[in-house]
N, C-alpha and C. Protein backbone atom coordinates (compact mmCIF):
# COMPACT_ATOMS: atom_id res chain seq x y z
N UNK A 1 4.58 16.11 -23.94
CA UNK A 1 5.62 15.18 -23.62
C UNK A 1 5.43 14.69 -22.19
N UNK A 2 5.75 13.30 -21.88
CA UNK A 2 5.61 12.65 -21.06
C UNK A 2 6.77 12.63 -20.04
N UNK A 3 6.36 13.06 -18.69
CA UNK A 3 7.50 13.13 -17.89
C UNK A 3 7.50 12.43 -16.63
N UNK A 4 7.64 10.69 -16.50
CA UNK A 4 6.94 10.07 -15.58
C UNK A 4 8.22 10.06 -14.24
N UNK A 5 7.42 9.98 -13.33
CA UNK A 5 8.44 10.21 -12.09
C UNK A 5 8.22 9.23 -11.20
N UNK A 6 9.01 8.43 -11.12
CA UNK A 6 9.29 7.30 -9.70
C UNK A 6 9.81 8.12 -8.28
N UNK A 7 8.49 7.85 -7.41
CA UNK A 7 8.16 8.61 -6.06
C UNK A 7 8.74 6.96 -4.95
N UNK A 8 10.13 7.67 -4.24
CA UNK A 8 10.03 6.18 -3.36
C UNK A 8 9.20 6.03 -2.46
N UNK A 9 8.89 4.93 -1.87
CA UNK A 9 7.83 4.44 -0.76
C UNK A 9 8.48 3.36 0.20
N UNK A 10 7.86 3.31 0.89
CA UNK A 10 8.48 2.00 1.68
C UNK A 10 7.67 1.23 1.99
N UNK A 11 6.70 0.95 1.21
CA UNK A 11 5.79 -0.16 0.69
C UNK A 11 6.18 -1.70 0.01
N UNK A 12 6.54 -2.31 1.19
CA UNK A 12 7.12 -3.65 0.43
C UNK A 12 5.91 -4.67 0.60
N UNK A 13 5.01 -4.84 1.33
CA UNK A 13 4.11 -6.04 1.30
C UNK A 13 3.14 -5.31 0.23
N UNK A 14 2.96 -6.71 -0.71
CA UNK A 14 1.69 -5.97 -1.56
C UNK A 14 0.31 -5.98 -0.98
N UNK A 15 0.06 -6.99 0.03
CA UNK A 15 -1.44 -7.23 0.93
C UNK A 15 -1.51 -6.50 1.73
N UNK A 16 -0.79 -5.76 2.15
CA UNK A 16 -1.05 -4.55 3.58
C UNK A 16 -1.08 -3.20 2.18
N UNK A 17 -0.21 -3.00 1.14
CA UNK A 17 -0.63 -2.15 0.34
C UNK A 17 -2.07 -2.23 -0.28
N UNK A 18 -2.34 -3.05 -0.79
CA UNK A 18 -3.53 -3.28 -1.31
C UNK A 18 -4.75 -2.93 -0.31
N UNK A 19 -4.72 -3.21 1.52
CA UNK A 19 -5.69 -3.04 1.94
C UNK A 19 -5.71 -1.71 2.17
N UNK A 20 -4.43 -0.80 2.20
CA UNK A 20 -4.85 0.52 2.48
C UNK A 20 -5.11 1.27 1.28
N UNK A 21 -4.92 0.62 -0.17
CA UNK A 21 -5.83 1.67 -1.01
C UNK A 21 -7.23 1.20 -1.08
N UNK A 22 -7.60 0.44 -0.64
CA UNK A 22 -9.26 -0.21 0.02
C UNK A 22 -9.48 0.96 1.09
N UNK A 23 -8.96 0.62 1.55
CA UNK A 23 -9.38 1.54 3.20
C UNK A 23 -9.58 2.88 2.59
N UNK A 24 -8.79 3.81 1.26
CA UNK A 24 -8.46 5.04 0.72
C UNK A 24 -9.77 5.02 -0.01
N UNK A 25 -10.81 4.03 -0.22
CA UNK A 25 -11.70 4.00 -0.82
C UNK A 25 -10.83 4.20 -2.64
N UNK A 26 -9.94 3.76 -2.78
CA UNK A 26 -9.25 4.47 -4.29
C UNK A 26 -9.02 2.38 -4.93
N UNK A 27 -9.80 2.34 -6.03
CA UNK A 27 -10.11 1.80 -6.91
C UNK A 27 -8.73 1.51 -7.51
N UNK A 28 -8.57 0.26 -7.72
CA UNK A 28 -7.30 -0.42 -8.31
C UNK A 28 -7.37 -1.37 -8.87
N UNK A 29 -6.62 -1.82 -9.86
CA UNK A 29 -6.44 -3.38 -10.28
C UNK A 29 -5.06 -3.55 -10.47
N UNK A 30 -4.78 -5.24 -10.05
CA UNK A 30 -3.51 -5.75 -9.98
C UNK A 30 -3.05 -6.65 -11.40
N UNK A 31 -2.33 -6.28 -12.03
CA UNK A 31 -1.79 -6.44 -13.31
C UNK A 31 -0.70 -7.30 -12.66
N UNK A 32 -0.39 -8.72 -14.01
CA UNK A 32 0.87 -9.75 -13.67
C UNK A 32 1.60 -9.31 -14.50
N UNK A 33 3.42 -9.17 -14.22
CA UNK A 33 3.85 -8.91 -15.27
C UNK A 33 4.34 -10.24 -15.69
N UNK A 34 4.75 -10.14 -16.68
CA UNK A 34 5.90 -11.62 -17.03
C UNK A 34 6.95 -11.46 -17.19
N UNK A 35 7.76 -12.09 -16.40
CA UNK A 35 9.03 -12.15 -16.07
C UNK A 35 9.48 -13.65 -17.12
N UNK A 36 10.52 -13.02 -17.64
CA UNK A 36 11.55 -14.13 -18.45
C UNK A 36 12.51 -14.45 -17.19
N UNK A 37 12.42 -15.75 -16.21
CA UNK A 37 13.27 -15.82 -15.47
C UNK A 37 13.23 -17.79 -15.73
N UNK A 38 14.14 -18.55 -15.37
CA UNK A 38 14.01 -20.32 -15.21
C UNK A 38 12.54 -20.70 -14.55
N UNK A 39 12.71 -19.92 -13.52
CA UNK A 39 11.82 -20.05 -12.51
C UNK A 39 10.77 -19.44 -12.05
N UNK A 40 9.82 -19.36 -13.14
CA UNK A 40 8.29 -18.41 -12.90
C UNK A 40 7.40 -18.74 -12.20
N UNK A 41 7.44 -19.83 -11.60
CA UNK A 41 6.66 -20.27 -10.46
C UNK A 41 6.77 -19.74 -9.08
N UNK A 42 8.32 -19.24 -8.98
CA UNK A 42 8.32 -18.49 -7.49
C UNK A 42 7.66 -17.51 -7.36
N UNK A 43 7.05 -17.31 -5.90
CA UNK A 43 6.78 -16.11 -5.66
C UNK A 43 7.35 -14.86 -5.46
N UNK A 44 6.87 -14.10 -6.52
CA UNK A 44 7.80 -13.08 -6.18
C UNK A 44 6.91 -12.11 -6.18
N UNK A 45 7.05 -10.81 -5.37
CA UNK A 45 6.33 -9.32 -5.56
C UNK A 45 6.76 -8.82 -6.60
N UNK A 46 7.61 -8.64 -7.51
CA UNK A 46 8.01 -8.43 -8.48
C UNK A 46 6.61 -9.23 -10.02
N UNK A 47 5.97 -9.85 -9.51
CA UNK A 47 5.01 -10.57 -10.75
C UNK A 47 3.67 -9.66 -10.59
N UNK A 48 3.23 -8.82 -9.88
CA UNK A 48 2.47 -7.53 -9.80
C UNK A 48 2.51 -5.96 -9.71
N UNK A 49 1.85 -5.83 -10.20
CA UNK A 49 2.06 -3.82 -10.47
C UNK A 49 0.74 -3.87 -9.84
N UNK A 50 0.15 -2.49 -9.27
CA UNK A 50 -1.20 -2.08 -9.00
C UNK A 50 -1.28 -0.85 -9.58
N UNK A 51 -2.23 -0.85 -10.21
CA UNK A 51 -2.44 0.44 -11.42
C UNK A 51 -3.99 1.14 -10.87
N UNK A 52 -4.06 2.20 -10.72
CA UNK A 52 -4.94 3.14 -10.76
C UNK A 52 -5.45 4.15 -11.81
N UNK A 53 -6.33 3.52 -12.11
CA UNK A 53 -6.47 4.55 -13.46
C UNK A 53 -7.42 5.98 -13.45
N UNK A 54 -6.70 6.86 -14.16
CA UNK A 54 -7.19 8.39 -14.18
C UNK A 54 -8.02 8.45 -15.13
N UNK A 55 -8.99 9.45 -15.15
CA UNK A 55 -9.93 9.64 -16.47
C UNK A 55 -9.26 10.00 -17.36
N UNK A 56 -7.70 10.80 -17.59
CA UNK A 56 -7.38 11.12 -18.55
C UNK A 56 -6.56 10.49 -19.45
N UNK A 57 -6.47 8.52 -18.96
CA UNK A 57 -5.85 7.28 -19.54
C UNK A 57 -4.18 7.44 -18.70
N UNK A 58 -3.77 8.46 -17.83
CA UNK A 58 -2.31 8.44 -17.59
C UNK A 58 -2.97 8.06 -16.17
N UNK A 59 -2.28 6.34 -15.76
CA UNK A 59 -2.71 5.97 -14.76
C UNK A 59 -1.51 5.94 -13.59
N UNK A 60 -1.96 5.72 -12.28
CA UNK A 60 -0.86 5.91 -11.31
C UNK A 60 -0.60 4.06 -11.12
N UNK A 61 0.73 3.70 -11.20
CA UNK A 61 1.37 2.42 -11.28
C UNK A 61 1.73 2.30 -9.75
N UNK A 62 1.81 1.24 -8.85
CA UNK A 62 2.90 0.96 -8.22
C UNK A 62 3.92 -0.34 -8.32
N UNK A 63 4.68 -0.43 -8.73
CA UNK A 63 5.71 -1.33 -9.12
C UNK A 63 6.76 -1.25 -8.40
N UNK A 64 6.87 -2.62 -8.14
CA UNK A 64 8.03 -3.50 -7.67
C UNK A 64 9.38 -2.81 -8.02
N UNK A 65 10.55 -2.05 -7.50
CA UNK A 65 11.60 -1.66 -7.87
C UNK A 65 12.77 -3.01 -7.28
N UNK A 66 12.50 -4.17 -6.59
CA UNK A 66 13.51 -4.95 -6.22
C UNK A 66 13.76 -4.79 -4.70
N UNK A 67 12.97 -3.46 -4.39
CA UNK A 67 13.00 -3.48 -2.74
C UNK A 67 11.70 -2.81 -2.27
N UNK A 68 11.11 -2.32 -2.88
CA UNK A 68 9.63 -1.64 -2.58
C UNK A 68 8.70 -1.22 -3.21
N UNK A 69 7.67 -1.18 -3.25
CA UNK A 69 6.67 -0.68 -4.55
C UNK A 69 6.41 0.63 -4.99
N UNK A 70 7.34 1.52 -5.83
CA UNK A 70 7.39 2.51 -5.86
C UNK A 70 5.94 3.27 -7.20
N UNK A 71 5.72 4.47 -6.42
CA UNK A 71 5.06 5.34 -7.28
C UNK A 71 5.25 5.62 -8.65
N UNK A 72 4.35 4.93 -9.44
CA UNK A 72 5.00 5.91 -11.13
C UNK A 72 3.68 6.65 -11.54
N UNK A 73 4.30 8.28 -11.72
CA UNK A 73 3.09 8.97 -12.18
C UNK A 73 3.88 9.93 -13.15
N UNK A 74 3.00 10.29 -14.04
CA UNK A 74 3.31 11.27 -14.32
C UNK A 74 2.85 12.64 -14.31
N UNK A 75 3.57 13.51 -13.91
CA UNK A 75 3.07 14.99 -12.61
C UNK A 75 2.27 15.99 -13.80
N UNK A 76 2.95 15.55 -15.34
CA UNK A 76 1.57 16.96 -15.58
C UNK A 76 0.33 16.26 -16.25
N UNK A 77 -0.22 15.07 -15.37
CA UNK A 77 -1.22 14.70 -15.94
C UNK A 77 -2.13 14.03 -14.63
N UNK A 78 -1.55 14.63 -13.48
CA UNK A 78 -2.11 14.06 -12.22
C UNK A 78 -3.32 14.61 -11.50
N UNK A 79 -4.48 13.90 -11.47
CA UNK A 79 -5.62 14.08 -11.39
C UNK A 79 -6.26 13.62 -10.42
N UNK A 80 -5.45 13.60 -9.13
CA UNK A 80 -6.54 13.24 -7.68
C UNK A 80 -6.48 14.78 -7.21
N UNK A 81 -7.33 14.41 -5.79
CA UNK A 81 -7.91 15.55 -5.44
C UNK A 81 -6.68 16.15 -4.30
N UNK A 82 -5.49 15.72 -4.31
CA UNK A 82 -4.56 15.99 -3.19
C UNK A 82 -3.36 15.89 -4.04
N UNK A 83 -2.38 16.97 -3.76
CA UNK A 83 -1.13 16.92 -4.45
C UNK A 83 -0.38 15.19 -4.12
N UNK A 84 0.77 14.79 -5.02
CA UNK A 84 1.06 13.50 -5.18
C UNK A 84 1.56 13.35 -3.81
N UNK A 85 2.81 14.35 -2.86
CA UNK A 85 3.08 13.94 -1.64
C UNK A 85 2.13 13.20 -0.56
N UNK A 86 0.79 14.63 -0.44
CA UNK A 86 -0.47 13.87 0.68
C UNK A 86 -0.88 12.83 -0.26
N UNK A 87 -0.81 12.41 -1.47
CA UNK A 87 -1.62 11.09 -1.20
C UNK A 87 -0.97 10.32 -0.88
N UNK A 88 0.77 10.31 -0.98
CA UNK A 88 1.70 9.54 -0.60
C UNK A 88 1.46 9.19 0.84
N UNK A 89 1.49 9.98 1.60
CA UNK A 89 1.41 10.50 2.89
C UNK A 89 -0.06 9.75 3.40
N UNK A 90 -1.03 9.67 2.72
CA UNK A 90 -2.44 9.26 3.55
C UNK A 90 -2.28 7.53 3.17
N UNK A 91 -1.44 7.31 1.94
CA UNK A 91 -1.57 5.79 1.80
C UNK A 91 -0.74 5.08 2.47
N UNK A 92 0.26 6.15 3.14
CA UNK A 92 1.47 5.71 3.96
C UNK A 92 1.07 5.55 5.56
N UNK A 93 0.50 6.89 5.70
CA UNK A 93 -0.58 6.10 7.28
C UNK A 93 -1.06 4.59 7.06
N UNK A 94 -2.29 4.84 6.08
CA UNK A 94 -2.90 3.28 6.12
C UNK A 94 -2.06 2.05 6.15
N UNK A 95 -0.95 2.36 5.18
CA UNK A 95 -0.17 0.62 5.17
C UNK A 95 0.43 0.46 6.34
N UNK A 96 0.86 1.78 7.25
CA UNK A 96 1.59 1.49 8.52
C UNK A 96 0.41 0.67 9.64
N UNK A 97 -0.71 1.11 9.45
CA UNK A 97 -1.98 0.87 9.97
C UNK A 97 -1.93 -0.60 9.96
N UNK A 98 -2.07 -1.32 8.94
CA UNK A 98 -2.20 -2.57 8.47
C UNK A 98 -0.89 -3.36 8.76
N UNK A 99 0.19 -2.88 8.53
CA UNK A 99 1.17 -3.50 9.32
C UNK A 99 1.71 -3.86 10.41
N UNK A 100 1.30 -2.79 11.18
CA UNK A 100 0.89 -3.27 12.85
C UNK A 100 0.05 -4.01 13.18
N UNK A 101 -1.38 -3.58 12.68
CA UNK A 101 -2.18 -4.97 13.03
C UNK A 101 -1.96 -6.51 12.01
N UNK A 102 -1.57 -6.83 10.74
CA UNK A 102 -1.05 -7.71 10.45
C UNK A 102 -0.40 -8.16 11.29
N UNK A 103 1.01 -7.69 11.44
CA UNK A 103 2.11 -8.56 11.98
C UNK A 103 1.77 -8.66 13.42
N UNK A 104 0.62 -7.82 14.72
CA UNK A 104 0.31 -8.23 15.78
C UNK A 104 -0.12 -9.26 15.84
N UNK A 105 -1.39 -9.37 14.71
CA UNK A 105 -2.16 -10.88 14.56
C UNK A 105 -1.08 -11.89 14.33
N UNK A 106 -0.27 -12.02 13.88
CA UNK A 106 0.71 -13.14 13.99
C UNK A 106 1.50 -13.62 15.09
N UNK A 107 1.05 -12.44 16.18
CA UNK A 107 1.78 -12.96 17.42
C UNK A 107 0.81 -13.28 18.56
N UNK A 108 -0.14 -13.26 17.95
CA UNK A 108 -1.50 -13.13 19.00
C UNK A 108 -2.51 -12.20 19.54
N UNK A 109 -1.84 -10.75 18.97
CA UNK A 109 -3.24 -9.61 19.09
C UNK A 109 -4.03 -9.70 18.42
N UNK A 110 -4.80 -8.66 18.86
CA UNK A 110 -6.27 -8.28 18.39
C UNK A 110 -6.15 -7.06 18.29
N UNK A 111 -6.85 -6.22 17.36
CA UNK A 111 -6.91 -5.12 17.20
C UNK A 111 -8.43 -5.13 18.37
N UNK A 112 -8.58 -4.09 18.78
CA UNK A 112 -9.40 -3.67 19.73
C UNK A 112 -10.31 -2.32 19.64
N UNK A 113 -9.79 -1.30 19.42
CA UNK A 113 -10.25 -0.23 18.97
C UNK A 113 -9.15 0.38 17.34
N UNK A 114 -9.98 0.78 17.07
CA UNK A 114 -9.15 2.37 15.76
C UNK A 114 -10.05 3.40 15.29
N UNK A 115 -9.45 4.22 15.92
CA UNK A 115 -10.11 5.26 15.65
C UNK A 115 -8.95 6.22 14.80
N UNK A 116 -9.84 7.26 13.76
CA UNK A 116 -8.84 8.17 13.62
C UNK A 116 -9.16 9.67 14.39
N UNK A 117 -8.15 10.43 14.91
CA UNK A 117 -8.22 11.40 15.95
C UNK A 117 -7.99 12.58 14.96
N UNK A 118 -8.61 14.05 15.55
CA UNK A 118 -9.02 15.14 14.94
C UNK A 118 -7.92 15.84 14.15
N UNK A 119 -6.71 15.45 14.81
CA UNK A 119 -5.45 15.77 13.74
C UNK A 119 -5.01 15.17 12.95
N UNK A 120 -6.22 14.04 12.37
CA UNK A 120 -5.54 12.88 11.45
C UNK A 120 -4.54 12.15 11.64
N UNK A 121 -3.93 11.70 12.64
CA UNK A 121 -3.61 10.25 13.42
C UNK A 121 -4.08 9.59 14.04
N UNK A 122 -3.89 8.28 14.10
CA UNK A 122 -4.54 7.59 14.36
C UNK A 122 -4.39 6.59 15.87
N UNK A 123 -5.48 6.54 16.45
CA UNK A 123 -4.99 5.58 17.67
C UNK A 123 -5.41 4.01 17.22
N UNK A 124 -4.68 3.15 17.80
CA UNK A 124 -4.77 1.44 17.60
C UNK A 124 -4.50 0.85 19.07
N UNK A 125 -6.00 0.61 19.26
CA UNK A 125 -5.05 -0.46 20.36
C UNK A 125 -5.39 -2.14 20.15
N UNK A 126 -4.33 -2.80 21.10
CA UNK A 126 -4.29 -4.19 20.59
C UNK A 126 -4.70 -4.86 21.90
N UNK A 127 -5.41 -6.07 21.50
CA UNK A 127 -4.86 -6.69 22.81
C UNK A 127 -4.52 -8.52 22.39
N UNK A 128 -4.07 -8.98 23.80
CA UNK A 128 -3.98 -10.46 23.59
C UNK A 128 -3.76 -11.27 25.07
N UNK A 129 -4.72 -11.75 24.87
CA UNK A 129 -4.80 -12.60 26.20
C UNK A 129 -3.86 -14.07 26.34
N UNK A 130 -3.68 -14.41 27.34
CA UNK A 130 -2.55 -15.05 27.96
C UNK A 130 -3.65 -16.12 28.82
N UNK A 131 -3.72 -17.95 28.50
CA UNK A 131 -4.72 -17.99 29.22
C UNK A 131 -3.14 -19.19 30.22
N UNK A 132 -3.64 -19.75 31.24
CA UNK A 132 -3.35 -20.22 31.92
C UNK A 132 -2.11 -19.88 32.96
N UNK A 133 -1.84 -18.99 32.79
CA UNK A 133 -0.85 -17.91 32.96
C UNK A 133 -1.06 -17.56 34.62
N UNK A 134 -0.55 -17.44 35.48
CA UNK A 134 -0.67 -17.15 37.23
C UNK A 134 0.45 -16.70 37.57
């Protein structure tokens, strides 16, 4: 019997999600759902799931709950190499990763260095130059 469990996240952009299961080296595809709404042309995060699939066909979903893209797995069929929290936890570094430098680049940084440090955090630095400025 199937016992699937919605894990919350606070994963609301799907492009900063998407680049940190890239960065996780973890293999995904983005599924459309269809929505019966007037208006299917809007954009919505709600018109994608990202599915990860397990060898044993029970794949890990993340779907749109209306405020964030939450985890659906189900726990007695879970087959990565890290209990479900740390992977929560390592995909949750990366998107924070990507969200800082995303939303810097929109104001004019640069990412500059990233490194990750021996306790598994990470340093970022940014920069952004200012020209005519005295």
């Amino acid at each position: 019997m199937s016992h699937f469990t919605n894990i919350k996240t606070h994963f609301q952009n799907l492009s900063y999600l998407e680049k940190a299961l890239r960065k996780l080296n973890l293999k995904y595809e983005q599924q459309k759902i269809s929505i019966n709404s007037k208006d299917s042309s809007f954009s919505n995060p709600s018109n994608s799931k990202l599915v990860i699939s397990q060898s044993n066909g029970s794949n890990l979903e993340f779907s749109w709950n209306g405020q964030e893209y939450e985890l659906i797995v189900d726990r007695d069929f879970w087959q990565q190499s890290c209990s479900i929290n740390t992977f929560v936890d390592q995909i949750a570094q990366k998107y924070a990763g990507e969200v800082i430098i995303g939303e810097s680049q929109k104001i004019g940084f640069q990412p500059v260095n990233y490194k990750q440090n021996i306790d598994k955090s990470n340093t970022l630095i940014l920069q952004r130059y200012t020209l005519g400025v005295m």
